[in-house]
C-alpha atoms as a PDB file:
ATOM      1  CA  UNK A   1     -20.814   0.285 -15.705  1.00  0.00           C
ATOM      2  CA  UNK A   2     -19.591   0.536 -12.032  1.00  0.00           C
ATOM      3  CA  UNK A   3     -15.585  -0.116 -11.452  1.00  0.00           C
ATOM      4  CA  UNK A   4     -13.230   1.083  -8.998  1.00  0.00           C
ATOM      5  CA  UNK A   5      -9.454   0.247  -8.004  1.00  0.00           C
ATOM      6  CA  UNK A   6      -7.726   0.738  -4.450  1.00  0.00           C
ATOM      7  CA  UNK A   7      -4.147   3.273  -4.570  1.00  0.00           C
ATOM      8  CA  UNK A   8      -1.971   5.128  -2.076  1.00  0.00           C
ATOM      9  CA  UNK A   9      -1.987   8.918  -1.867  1.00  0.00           C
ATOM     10  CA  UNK A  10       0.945   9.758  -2.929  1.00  0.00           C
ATOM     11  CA  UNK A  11       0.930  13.511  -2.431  1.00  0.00           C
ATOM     12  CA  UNK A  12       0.095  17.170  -4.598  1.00  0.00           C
ATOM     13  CA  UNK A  13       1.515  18.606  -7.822  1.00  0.00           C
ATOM     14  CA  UNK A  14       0.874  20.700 -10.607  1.00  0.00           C
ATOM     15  CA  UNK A  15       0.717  20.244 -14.353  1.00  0.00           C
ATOM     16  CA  UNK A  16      -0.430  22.374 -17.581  1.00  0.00           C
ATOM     17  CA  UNK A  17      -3.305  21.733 -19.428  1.00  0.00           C
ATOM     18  CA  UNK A  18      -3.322  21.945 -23.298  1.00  0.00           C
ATOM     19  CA  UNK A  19      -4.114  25.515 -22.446  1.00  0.00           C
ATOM     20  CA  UNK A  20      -0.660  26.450 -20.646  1.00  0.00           C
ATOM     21  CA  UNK A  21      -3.369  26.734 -17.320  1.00  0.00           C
ATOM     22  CA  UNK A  22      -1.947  25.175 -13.944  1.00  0.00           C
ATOM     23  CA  UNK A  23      -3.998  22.643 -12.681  1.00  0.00           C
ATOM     24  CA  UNK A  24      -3.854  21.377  -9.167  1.00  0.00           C
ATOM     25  CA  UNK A  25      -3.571  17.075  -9.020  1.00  0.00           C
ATOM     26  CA  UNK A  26      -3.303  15.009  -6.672  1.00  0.00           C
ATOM     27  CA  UNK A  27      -0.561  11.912  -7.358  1.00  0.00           C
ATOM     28  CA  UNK A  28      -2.144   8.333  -6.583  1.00  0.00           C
ATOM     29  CA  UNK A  29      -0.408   5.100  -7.542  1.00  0.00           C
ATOM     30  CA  UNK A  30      -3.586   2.874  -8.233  1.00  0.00           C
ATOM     31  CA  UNK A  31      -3.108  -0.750  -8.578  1.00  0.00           C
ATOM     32  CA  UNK A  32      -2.324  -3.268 -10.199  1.00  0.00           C
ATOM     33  CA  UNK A  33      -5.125  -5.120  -8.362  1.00  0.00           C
ATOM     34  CA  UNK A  34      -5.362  -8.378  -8.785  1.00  0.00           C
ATOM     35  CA  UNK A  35      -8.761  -9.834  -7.930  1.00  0.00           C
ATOM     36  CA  UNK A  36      -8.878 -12.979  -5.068  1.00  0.00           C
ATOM     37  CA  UNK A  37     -11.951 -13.638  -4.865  1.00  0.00           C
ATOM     38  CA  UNK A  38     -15.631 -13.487  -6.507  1.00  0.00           C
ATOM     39  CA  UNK A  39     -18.927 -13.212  -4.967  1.00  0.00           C
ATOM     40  CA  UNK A  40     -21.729 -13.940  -6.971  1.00  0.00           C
ATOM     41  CA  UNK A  41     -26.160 -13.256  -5.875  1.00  0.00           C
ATOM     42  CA  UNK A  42     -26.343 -17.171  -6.427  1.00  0.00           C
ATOM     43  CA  UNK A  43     -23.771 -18.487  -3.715  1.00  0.00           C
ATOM     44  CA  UNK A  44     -23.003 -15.029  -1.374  1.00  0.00           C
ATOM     45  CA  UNK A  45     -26.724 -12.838  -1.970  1.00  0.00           C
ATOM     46  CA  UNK A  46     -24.572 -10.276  -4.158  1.00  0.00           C
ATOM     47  CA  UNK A  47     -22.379  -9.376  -6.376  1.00  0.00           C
ATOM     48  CA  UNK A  48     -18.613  -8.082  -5.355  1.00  0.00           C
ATOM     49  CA  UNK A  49     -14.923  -8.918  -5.903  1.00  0.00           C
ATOM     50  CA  UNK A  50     -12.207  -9.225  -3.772  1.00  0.00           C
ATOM     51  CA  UNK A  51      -9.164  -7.310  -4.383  1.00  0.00           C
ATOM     52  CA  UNK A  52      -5.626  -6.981  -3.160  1.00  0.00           C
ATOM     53  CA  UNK A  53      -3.006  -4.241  -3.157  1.00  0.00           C
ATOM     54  CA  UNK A  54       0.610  -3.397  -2.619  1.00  0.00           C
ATOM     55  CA  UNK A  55       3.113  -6.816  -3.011  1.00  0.00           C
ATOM     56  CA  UNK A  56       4.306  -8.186   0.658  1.00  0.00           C
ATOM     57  CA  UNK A  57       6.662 -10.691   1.907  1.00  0.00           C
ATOM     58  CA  UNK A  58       5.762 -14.159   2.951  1.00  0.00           C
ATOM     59  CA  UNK A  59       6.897 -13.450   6.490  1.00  0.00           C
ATOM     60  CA  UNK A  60       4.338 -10.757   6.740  1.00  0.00           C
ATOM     61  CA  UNK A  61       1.511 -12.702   6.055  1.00  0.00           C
ATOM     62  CA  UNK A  62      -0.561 -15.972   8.407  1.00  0.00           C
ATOM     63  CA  UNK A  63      -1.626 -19.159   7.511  1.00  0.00           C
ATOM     64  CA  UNK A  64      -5.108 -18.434   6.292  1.00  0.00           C
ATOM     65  CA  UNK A  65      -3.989 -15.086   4.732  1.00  0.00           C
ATOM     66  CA  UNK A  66      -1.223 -17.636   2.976  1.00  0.00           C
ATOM     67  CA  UNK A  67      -3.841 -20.079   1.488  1.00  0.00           C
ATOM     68  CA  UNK A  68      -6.470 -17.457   0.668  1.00  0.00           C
ATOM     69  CA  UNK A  69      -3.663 -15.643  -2.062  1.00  0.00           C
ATOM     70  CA  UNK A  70      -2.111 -19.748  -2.790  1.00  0.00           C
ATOM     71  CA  UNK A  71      -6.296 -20.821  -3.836  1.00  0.00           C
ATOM     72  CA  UNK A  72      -6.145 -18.007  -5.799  1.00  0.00           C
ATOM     73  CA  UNK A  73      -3.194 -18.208  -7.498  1.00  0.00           C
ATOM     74  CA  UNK A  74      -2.051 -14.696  -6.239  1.00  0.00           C
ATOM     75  CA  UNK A  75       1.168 -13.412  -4.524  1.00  0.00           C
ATOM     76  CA  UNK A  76       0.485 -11.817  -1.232  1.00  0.00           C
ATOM     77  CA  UNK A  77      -0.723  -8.274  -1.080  1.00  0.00           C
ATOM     78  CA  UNK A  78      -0.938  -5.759   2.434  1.00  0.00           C
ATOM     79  CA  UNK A  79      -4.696  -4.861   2.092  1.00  0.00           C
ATOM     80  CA  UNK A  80      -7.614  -6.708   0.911  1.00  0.00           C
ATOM     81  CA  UNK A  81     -11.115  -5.180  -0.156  1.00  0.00           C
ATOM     82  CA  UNK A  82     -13.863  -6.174  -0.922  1.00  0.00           C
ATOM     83  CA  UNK A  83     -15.803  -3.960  -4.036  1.00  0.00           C
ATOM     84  CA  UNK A  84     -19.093  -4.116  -4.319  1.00  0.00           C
ATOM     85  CA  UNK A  85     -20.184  -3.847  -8.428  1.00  0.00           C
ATOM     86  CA  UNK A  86     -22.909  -4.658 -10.426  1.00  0.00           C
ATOM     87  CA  UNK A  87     -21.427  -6.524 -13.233  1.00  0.00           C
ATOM     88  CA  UNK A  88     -18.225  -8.993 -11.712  1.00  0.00           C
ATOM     89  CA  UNK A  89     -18.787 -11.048 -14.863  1.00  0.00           C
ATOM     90  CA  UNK A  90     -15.506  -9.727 -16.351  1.00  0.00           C
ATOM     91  CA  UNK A  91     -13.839  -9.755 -13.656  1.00  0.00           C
ATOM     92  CA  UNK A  92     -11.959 -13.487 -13.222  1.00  0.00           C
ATOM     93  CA  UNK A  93      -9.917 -14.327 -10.125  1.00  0.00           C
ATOM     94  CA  UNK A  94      -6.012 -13.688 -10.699  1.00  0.00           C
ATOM     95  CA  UNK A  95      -7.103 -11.586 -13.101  1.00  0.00           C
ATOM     96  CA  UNK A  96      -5.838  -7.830 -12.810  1.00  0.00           C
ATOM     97  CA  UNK A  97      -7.532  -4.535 -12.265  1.00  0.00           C
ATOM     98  CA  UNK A  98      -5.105  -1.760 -13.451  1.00  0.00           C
ATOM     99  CA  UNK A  99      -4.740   1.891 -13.716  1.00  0.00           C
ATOM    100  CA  UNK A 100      -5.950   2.298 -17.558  1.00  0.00           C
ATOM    101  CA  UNK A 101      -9.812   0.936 -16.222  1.00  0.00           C
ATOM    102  CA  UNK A 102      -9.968   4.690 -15.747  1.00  0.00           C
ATOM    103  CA  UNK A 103      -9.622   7.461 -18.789  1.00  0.00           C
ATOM    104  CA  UNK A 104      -8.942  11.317 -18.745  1.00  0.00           C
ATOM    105  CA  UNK A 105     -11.716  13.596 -17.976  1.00  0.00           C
ATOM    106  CA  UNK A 106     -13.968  10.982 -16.229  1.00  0.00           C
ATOM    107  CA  UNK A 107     -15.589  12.032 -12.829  1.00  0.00           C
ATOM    108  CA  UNK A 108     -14.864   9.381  -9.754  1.00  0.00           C
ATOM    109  CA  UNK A 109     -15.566   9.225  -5.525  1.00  0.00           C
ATOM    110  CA  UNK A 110     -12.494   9.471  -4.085  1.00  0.00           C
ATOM    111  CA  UNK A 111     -13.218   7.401  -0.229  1.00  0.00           C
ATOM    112  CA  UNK A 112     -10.430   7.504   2.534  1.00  0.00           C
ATOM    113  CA  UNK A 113      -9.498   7.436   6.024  1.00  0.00           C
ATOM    114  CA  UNK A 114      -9.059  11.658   7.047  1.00  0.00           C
ATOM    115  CA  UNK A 115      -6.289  12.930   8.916  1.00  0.00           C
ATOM    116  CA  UNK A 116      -6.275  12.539  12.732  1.00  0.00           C
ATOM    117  CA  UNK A 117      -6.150  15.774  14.524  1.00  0.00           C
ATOM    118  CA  UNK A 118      -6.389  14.122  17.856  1.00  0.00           C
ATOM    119  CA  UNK A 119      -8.487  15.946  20.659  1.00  0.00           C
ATOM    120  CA  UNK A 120      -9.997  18.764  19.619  1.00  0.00           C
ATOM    121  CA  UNK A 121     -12.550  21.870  20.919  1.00  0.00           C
ATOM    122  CA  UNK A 122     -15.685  22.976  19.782  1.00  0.00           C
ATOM    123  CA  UNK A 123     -13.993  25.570  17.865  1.00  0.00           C
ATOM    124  CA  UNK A 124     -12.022  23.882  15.940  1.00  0.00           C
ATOM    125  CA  UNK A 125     -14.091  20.512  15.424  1.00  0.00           C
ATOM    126  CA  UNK A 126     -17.273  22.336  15.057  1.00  0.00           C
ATOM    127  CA  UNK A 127     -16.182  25.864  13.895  1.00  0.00           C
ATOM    128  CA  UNK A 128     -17.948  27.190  16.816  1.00  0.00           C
ATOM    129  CA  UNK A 129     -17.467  31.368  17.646  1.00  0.00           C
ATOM    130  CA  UNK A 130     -15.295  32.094  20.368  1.00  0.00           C
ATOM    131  CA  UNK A 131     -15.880  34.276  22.923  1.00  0.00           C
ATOM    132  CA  UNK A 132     -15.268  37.881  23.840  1.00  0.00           C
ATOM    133  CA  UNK A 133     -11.487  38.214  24.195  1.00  0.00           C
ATOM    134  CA  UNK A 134     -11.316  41.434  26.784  1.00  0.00           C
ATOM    135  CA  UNK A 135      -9.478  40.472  29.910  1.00  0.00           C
ATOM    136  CA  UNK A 136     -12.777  40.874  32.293  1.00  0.00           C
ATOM    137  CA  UNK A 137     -15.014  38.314  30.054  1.00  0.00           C
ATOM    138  CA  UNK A 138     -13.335  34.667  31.283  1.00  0.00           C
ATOM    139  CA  UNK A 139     -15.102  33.182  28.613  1.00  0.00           C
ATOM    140  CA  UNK A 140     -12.970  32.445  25.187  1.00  0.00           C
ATOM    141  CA  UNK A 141     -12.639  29.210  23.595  1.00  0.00           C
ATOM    142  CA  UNK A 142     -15.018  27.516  26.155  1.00  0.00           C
ATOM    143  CA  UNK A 143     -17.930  25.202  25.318  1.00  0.00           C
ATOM    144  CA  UNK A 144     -20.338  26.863  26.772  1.00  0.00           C
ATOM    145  CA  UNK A 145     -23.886  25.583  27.697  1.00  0.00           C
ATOM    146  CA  UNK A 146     -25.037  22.026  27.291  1.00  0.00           C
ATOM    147  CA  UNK A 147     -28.545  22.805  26.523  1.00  0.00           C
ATOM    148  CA  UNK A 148     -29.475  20.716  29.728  1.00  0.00           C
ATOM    149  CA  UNK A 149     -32.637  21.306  32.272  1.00  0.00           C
ATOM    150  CA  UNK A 150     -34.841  19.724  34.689  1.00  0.00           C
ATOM    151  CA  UNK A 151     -35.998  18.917  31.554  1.00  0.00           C
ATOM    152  CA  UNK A 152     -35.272  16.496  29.901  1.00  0.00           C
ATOM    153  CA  UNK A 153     -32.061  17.125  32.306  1.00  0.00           C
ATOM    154  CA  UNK A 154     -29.703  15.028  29.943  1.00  0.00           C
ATOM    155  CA  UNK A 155     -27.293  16.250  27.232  1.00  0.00           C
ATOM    156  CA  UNK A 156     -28.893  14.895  23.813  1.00  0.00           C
ATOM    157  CA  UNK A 157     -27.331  11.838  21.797  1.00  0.00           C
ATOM    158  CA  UNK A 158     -24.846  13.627  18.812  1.00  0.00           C
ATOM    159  CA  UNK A 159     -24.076  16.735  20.051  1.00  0.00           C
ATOM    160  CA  UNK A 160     -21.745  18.647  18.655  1.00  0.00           C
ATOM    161  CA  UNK A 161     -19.101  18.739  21.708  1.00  0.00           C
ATOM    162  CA  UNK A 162     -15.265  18.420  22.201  1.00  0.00           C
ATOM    163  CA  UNK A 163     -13.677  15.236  21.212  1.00  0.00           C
ATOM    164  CA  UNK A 164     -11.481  13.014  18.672  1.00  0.00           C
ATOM    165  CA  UNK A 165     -11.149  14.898  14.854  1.00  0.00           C
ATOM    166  CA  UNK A 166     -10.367  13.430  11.963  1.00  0.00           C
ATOM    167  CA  UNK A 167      -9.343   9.878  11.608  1.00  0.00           C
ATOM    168  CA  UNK A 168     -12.559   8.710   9.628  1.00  0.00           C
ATOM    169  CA  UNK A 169     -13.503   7.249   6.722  1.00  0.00           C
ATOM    170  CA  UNK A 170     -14.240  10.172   4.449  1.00  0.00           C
ATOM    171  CA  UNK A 171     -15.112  10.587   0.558  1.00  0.00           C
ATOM    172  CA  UNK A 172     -15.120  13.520  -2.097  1.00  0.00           C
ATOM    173  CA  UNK A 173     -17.522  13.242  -4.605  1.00  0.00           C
ATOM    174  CA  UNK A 174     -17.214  14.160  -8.586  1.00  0.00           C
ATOM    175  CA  UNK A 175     -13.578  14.622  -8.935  1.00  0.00           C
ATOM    176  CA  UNK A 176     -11.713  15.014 -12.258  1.00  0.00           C
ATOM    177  CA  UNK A 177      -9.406  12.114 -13.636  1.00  0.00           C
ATOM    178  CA  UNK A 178      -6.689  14.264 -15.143  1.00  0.00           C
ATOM    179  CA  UNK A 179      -4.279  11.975 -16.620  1.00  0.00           C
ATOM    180  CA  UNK A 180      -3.718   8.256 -16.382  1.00  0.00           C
ATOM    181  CA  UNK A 181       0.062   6.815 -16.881  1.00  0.00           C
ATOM    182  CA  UNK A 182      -0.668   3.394 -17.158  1.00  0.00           C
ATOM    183  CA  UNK A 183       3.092   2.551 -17.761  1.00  0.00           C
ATOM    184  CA  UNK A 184       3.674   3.789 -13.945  1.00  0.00           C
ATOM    185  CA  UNK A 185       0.520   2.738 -12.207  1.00  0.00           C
ATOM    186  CA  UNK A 186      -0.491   6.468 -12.112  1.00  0.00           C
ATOM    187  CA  UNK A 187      -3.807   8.600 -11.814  1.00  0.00           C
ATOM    188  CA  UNK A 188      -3.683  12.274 -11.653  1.00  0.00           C
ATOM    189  CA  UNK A 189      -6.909  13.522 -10.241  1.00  0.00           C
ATOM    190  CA  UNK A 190      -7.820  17.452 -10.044  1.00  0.00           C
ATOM    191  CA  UNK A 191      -8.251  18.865  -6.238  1.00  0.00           C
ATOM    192  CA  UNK A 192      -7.393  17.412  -3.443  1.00  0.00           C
ATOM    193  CA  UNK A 193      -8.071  13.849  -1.642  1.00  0.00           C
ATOM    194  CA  UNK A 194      -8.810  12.447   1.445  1.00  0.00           C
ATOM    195  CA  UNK A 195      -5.954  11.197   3.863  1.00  0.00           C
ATOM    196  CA  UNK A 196      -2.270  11.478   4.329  1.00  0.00           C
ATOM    197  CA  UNK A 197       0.353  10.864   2.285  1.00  0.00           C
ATOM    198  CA  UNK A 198       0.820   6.844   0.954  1.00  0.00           C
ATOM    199  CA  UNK A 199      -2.363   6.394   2.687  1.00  0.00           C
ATOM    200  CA  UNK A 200      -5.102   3.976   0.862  1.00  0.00           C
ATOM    201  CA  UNK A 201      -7.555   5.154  -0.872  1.00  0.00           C
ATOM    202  CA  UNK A 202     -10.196   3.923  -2.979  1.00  0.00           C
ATOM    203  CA  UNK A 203     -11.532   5.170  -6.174  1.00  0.00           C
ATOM    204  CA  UNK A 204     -15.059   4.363  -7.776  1.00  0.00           C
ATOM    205  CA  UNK A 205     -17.195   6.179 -10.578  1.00  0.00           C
ATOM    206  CA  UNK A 206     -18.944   9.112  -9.235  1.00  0.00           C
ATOM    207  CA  UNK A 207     -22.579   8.557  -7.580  1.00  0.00           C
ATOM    208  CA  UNK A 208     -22.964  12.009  -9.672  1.00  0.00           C
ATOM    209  CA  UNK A 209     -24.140  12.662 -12.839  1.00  0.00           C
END
């Protein structure tokens, strides 16, 4: 059965396994989630809930965000998502999606928005070789040729040139749920994640076996 939950990166540690072995994790505080709205084949063409996360003042929030929560019965949250599953029939609006929906040792997708690194070169974006670094050559970190001729005399859709890294929706596959603390809204998972620290992330079982 599909299920997933939205948290915030919270950042890296380290714990012991039952073998006294250091284990990398990375801290995310996932949910509670309480679920706005439903979307069934019937009515919408598929299946999905709608989700909200992280507890905001009134002030924050507009009219229509107002009585979308108020219809549902639900405080307002900062970020709404929609998750797409196969099976929403347990899920009932102003119902809750917590932390414990996930158990030690299961394998998840990990999706979230990278790291901006701004504008970057082709060696660095593209882990392109440099060139020769003698004093005569004039020709280091450059792009070098663009491929382009009389023909087809045009640079080719995608290629791999300088530009903006980073700052993209990005997703590790088949990562390790370590430990859950439901008490604190917790999920240790092994490795590392995509994203900044208390950035958003959203975490689904693994497209893997």
């Amino acid at each position: 059965m599909k299920k997933a939950i939205i948290g915030r990166k919270l950042g890296m540690t380290q714990i012991f396994d039952e073998d006294g072995k250091v284990v990398p994790v990375t801290v995310v505080e996932a949910g509670p989630c309480p679920v706005i709205q439903k979307k069934t084949k019937e009515k919408d063409g598929y299946d999905a809930i709608q989700v909200g996360f992280e507890v905001i003042r009134e002030k924050l929030a507009n009219k229509p965000k107002k009585g979308h929560f108020a219809k549902a019965g639900v405080s307002l949250r900062r970020l709404v998502k929609e998750l797409r599953l196969e099976d929403t029939t347990q899920y009932e609006v102003g119902s809750e999606i917590k932390a414990d929906t996930f158990e030690a040792g299961e394998r998840v997708d990990v999706s979230g928005i990278s790291k901006g690194k701004g504008f970057a070169g082709t060696i660095k974006r593209w882990n392109f070789n440099r060139g020769p670094m003698s004093h005569g050559s004039k020709y280091h970190r450059a792009v070098g040729s663009g491929g382009a001729s009389s023909s087809p005399s045009r640079t080719f859709k995608n290629k791999k040139m300088p530009g903006h890294m980073g700052s993209k929706k990005t997703t590790v596959l088949n990562l390790q749920v370590v430990k859950v603390m439901p008490e604190k809204n917790v999920i240790l998972i092994k490795g590392g994640i995509p994203g900044p620290n208390k950035g958003y992330v959203v975490i689904r079982n693994t497209v893997k076996a």
